[in-house]
Protein backbone atom coordinates (compact mmCIF):
# COMPACT_ATOMS: atom_id res chain seq x y z
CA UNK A 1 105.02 74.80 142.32
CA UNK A 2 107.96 74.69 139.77
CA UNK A 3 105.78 72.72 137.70
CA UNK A 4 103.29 74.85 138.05
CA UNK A 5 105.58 78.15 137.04
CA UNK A 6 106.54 76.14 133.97
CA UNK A 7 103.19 75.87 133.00
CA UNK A 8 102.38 79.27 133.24
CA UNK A 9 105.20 80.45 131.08
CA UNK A 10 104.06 78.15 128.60
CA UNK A 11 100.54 79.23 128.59
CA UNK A 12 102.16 83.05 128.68
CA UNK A 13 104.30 82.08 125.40
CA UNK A 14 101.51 81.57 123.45
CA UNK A 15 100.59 84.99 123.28
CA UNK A 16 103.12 88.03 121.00
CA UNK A 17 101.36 91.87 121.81
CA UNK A 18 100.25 93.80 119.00
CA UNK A 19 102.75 96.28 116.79
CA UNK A 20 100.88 99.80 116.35
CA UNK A 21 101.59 102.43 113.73
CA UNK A 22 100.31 105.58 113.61
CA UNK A 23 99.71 107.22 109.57
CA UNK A 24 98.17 109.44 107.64
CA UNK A 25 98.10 112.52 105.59
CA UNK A 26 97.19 116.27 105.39
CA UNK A 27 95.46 116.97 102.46
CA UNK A 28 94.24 120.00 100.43
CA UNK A 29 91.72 119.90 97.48
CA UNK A 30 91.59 123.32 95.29
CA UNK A 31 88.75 122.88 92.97
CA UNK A 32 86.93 124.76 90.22
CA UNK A 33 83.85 124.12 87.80
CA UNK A 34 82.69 125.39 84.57
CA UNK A 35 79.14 124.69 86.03
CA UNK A 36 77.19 123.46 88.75
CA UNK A 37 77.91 120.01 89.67
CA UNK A 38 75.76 116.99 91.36
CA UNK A 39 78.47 116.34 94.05
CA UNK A 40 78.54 115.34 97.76
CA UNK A 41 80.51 117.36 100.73
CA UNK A 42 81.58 120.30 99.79
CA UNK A 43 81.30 118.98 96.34
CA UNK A 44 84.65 117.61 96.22
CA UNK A 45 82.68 113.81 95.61
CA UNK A 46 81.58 114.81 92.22
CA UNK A 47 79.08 112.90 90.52
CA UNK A 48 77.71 114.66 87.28
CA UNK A 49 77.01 117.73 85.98
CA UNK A 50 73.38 119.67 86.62
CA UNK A 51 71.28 119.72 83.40
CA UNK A 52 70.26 122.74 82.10
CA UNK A 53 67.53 125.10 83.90
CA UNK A 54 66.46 127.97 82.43
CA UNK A 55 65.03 131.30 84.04
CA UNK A 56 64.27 134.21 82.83
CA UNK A 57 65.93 132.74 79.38
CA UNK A 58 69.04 131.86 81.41
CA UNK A 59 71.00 128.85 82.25
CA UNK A 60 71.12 129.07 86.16
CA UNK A 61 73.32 126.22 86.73
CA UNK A 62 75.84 128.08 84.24
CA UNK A 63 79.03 129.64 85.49
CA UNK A 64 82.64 128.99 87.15
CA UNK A 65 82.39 128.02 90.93
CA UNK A 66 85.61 126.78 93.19
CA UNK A 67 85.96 125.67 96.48
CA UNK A 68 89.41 125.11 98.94
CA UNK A 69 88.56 122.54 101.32
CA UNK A 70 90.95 120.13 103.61
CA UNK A 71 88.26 118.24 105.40
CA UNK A 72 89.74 115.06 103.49
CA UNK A 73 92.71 114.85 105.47
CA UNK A 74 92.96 111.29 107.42
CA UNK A 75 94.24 109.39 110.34
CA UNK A 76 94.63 106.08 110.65
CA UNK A 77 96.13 102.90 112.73
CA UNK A 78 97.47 99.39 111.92
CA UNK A 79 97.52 97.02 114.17
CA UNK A 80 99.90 93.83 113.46
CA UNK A 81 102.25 91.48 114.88
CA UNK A 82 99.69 89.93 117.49
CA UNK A 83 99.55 86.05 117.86
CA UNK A 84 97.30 83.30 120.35
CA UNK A 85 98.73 80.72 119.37
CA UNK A 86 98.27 79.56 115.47
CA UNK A 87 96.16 82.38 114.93
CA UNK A 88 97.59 85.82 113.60
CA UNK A 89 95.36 88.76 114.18
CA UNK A 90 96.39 92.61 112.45
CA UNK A 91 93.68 95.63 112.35
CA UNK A 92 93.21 98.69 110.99
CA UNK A 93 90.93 101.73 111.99
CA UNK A 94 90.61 105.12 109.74
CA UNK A 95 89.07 107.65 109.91
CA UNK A 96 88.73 111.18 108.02
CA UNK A 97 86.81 114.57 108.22
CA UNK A 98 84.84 114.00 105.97
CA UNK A 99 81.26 114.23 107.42
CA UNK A 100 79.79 117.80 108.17
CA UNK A 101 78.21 118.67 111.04
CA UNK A 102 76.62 122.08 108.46
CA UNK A 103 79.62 123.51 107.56
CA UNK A 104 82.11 121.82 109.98
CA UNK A 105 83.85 118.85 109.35
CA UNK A 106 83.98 116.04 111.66
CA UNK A 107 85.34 112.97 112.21
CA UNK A 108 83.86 110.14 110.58
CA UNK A 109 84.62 106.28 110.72
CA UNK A 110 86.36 104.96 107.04
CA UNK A 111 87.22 101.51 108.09
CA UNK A 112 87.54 99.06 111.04
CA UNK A 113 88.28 95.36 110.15
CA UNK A 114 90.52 92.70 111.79
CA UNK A 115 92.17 90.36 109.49
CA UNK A 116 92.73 86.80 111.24
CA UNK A 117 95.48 84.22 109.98
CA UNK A 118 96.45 81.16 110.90
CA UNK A 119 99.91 79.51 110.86
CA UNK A 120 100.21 76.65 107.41
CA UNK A 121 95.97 77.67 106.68
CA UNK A 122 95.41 78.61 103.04
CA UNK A 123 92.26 80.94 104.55
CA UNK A 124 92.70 83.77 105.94
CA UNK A 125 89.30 86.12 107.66
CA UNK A 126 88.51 89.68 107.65
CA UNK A 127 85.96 90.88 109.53
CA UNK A 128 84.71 94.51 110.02
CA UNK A 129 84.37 97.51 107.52
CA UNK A 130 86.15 97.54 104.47
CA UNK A 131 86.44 98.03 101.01
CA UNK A 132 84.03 96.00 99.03
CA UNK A 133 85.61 93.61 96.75
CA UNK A 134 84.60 95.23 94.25
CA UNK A 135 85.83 98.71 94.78
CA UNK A 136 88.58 97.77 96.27
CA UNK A 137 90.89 98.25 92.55
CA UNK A 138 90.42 101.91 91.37
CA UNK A 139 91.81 103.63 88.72
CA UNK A 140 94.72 105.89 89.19
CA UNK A 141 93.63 109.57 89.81
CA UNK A 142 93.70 112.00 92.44
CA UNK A 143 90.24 113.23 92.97
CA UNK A 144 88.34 112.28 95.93
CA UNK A 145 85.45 110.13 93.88
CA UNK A 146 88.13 107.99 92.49
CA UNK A 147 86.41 106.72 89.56
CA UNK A 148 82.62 106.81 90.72
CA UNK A 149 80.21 106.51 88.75
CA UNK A 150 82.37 104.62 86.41
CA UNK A 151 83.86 102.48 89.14
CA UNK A 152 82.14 100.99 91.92
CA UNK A 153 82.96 102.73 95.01
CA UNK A 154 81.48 101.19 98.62
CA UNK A 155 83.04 100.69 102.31
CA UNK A 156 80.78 97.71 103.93
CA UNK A 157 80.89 95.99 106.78
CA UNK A 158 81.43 92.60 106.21
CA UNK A 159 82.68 88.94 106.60
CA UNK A 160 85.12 87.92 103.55
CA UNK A 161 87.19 84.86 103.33
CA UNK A 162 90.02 84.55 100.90
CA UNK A 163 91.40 81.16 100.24
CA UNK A 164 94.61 80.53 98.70
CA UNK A 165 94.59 77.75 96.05
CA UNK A 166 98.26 77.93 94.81
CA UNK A 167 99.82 79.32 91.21
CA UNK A 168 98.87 82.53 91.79
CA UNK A 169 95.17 81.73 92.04
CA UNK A 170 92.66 82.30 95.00
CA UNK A 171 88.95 82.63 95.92
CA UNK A 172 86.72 85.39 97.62
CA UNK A 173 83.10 84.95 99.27
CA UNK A 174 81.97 87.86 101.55
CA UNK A 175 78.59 88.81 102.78
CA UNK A 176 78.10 92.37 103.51
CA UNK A 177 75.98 94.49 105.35
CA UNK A 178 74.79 97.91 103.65
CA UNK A 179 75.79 100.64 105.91
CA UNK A 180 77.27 103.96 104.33
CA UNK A 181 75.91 103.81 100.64
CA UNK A 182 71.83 103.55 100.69
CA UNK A 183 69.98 102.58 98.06
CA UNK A 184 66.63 104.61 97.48
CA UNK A 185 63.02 103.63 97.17
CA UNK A 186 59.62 103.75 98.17
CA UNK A 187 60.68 105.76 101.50
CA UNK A 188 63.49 107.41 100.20
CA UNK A 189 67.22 106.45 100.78
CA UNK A 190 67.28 103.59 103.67
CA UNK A 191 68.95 100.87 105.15
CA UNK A 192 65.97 98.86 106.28
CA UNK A 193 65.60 97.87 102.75
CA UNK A 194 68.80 95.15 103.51
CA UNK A 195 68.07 95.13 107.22
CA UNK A 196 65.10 93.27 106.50
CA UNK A 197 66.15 91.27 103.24
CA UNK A 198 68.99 88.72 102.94
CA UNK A 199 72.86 89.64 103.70
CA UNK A 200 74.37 90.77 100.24
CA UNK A 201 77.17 88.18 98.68
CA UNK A 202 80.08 88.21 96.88
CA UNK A 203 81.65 85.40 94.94
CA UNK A 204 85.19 85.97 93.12
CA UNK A 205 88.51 84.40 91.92
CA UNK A 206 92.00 86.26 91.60
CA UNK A 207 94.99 84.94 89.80
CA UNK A 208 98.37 87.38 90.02
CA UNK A 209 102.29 86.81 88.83
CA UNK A 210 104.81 89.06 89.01
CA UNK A 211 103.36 91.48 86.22
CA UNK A 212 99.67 90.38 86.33
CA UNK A 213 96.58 90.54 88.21
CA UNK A 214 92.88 89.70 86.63
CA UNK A 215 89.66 89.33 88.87
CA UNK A 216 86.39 87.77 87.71
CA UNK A 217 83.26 88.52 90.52
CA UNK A 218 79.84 88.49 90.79
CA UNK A 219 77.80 90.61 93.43
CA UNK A 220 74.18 89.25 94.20
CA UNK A 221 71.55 91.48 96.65
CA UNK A 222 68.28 90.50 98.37
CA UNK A 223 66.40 93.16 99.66
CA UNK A 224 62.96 93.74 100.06
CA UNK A 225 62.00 97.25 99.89
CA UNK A 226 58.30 96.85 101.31
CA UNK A 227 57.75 94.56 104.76
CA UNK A 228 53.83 95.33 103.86
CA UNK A 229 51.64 96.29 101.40
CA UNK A 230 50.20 98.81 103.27
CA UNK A 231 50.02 100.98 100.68
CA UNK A 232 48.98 98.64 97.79
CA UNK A 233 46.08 96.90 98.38
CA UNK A 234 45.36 95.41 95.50
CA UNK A 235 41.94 94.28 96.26
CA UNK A 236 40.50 96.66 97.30
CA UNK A 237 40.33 99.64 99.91
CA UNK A 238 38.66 97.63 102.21
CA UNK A 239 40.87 94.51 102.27
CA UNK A 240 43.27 93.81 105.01
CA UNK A 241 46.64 94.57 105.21
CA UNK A 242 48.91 91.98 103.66
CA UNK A 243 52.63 90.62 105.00
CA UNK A 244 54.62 91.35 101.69
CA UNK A 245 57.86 88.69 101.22
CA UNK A 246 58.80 89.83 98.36
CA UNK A 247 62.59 90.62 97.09
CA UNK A 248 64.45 92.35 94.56
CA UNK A 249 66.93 89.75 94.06
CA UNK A 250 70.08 91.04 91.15
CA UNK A 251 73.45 89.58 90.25
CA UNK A 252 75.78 92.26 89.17
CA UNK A 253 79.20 90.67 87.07
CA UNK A 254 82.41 91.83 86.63
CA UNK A 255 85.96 91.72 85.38
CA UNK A 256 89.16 93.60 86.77
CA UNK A 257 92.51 93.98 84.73
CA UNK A 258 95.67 95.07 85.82
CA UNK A 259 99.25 94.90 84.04
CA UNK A 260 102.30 96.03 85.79
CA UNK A 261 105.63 96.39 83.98
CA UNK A 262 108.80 98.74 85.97
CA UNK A 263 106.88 102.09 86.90
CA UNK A 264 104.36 102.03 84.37
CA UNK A 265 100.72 100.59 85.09
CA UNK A 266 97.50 99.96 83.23
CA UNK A 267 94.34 98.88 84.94
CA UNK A 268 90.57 98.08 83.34
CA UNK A 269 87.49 97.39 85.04
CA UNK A 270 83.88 96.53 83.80
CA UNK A 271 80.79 95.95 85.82
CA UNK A 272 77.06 95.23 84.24
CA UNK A 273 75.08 96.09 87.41
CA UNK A 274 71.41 95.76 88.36
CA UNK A 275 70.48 98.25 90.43
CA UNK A 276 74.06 99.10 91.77
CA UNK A 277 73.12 102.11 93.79
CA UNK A 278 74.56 100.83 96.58
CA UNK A 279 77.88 100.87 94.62
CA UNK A 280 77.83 104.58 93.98
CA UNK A 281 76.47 103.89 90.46
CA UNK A 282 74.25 105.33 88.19
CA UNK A 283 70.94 103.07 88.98
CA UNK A 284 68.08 101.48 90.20
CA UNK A 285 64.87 99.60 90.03
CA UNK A 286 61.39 99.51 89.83
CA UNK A 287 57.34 97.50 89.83
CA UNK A 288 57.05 94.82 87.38
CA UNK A 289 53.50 94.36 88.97
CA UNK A 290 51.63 94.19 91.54
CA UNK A 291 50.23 90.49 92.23
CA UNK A 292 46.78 89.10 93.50
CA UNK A 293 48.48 87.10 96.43
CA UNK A 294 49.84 90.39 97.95
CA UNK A 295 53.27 90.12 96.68
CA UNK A 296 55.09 92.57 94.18
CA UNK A 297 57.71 91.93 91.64
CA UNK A 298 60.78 93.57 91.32
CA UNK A 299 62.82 94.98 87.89
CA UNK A 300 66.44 96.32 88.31
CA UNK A 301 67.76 98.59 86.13
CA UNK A 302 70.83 97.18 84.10
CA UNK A 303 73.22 99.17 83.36
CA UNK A 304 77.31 99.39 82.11
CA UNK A 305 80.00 100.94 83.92
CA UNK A 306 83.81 100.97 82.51
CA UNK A 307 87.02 102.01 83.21
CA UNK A 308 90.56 102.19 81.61
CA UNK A 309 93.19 103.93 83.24
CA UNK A 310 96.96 103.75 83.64
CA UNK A 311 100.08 105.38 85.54
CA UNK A 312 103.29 105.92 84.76
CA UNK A 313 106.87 107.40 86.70
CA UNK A 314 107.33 107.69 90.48
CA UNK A 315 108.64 111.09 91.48
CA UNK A 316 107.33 112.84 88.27
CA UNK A 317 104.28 110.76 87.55
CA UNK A 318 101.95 110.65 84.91
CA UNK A 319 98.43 109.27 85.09
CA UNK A 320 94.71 109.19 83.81
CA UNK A 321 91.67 107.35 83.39
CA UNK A 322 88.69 107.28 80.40
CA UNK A 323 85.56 106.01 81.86
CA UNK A 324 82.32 105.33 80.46
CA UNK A 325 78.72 104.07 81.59
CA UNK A 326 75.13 103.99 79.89
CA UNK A 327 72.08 102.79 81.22
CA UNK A 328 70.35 99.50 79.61
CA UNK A 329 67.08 99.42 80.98
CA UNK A 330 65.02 97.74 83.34
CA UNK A 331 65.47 93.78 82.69
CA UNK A 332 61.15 93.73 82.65
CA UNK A 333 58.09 96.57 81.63
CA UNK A 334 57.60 99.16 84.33
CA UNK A 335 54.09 98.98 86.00
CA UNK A 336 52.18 102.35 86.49
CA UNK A 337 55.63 103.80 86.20
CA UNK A 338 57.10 102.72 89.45
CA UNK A 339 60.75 103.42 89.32
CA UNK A 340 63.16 104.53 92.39
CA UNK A 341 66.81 105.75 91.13
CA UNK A 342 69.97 106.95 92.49
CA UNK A 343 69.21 110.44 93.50
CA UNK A 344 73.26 111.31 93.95
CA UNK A 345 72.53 112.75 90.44
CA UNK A 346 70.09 113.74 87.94
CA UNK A 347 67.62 110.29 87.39
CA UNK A 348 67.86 111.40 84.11
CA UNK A 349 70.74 110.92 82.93
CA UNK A 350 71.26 108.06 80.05
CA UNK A 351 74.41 107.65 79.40
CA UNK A 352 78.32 109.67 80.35
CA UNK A 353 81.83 109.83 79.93
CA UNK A 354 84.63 111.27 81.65
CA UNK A 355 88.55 111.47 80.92
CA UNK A 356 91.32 112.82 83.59
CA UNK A 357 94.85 113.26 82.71
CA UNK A 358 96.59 114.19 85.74
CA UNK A 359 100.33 115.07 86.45
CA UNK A 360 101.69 114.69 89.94
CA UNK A 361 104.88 115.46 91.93
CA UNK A 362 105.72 113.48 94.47
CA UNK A 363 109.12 114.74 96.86
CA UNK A 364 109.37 112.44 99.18
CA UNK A 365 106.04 112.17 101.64
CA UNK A 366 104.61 115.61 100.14
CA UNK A 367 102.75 115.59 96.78
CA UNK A 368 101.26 117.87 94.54
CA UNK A 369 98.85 117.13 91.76
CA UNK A 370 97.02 118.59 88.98
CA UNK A 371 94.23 116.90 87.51
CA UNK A 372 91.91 118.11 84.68
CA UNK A 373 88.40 116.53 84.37
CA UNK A 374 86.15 116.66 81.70
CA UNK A 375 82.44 114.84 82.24
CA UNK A 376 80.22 115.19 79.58
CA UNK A 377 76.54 113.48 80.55
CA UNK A 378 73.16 112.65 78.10
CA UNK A 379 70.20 113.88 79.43
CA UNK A 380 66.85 112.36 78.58
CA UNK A 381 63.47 113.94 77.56
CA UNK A 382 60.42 113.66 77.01
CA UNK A 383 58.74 110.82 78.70
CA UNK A 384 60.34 107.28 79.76
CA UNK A 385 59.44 103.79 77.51
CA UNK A 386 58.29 100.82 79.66
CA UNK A 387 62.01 100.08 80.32
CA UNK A 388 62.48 103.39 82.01
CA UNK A 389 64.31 104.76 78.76
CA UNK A 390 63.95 108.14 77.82
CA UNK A 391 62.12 108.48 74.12
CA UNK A 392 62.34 111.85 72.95
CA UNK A 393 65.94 113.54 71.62
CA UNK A 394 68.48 113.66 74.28
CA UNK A 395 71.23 116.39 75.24
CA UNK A 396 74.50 116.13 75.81
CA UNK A 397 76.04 118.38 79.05
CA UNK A 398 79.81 119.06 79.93
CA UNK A 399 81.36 120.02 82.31
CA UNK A 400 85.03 121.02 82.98
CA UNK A 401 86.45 120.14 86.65
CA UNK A 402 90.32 121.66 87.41
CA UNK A 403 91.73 119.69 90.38
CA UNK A 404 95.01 121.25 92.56
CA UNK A 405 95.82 118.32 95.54
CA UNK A 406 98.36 118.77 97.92
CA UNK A 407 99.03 116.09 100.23
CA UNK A 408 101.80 115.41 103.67
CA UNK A 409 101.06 111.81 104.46
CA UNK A 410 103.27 110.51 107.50
């Protein structure tokens, strides 16, 4: 029996319970525009401006609008502390109000990942929904969009491992699921386009010292946005329907920046995406042609996103970011101009820039911001080029954004 006891306590020691801790953060967005905007909920995610469209000799998406919203505000939970033996396991789960139900806010799910350790291992595991690894370092602003279009932004559910090499260096692989951020095509916006293609992969390496952090990564995506040809029967109407395998497959590169010196702070970030939709970019894809066999091939469009921004003070803090993207073109010639973009904003857009200077106060846990945005987008016209380019003389569109943030985190 004794021995017995003994064992038990044993067994009983190799478990420590879990730490929780409860946080989050009231928050307030006041927000006006000198025009109407391509934005999501409540159009505090702002993407673009709307290009011109003219009624009765009239601009009708001309004119100051504002909205006072605080469906942003969050809650969230870390989990830490618990232990089975060699293996460490912390968790978080946040959520926000940020999904409307019409005009009422509701709770909806931001993240829920476990991180798992393990005692003397260089590799440590997160599993669940997080930020992608290539969103995850944004530039410093207050606005709700944080960067996007100019910066990747995505939440996935996924499977990374990070593996610490030593002197400050260290590897990333991940494969993600597409969950919250669809990418569009022949049936609209959809999931099933990655639910039936390949899991989507990240590769990168990280090397940080005391004042300096630089990331080098490279996002590749399978999907296959037919499972038939149903509706492309290439020979003829009377032809049977044919199992289509084919995939858009893209590798989207990129570099991340970051210098830190006392309480000043400069970050830079550049992508060169094919069809990075799914990253809250400014993309997409189309038909390179249709094939005897049954099979179709696949074009992305190419395009550059980049970001420079910086921060400096604590309690009276400075900050702003200059961002800048422009689409390249399809990597092949567009067949019977087949071409699905990002409907988020106008597919027409070429090119776009945006600056932000913001000044914040932060007292403590409250803080109040003010954050002045100017976007200024190229629209094409006339007709697109083979490369999904727009040929005739384009026009430029701004657009003047006046943020007022108040936030209580606890």
């Amino acid at each position: 029996m004794a021995a017995l006891l003994t064992g038990s306590a044993a067994f009983a020691q190799e478990e420590k319970p879990s730490h929780f801790k409860l946080y989050g953060f009231i928050r307030n967005y006041m927000v006006a525009d000198s025009r109407a905007v391509s934005a999501g909920t409540e159009d505090l995610y702002f993407y673009m401006p709307k290009d011109v469209s003219v009624v009765d000799g009239f601009d009708q998406n001309a004119g100051f609008n504002w909205r006072f919203v605080s469906l942003t505000t969050r809650l969230g939970l870390d989990v830490s502390g618990y232990e089975w033996g060699r293996m460490g396991v912390s968790g978080k789960v946040e959520a926000d109000f940020y999904a409307l139900n019409g005009s009422v806010p509701i709770l909806r799910l931001r993240q829920a990942f476990m991180k798992l350790t393990f005692d003397e291992s260089p590799v440590s595991l997160t599993i669940g929904q997080a930020w992608h690894p290539m969103a995850a370092d944004m530039p410093h602003m207050n606005n709700l969009e944080t960067g996007a279009p100019f910066n990747p932004f995505n939440r996935s559910p996924q499977f990374t491992a990070d593996f610490a090499l030593g002197g400050g260096f260290s590897l990333t692989a991940s494969l993600l699921y597409l969950n919250h951020y669809l990418p569009t095509g022949p049936a609209g916006k959809s999931k099933d386009y990655y639910k039936y293609g390949l899991p989507e992969f990240y590769l990168g390496a990280s090397y940080q010292n005391k004042n300096f952090l630089a990331r080098l990564g490279v996002d590749m995506v399978n999907m296959r946005p037919y499972r038939t040809i149903a509706d492309w029967r290439v020979q003829g109407a009377d032809a049977p329907t044919i199992q289509v395998n084919s995939f858009l497959s893209t590798v989207s590169p990129f570099v991340f920046l970051q210098f830190t010196s006392g309480k000043f702070q400069l970050r830079a970030k550049s992508i060169l995406a094919q069809a990075g939709e799914h990253l809250n970019l400014l993309s997409g894809y189309g038909v390179a042609s249709f094939n005897n066999d049954g099979t179709i091939e696949y074009t992305p469009m190419q395009d550059w996103a980049s970001f420079v921004s910086f921060s400096y003070g604590k309690k009276f803090q400075v900050m702003g970011m200059l961002g800048y993207m422009k689409q390249l073109g399809t990597t092949k010639d567009l067949t019977d101009n087949q071409l699905w973009m990002n409907s988020a904003a106008d597919t027409r857009i070429q090119q776009a820039f945006r600056a932000t200077p913001t000044v914040a106060w932060n007292l403590g846990k409250f803080t109040v911001s003010l954050e002045y945005n100017l976007t200024a987008a190229e629209f094409g016209r006339g007709e697109r080029n083979a490369r999904g380019m727009y040929t005739g003389t384009p026009e430029w569109i701004l657009n003047h954004r006046f943020i007022c943030m108040t936030k209580f985190n606890f």
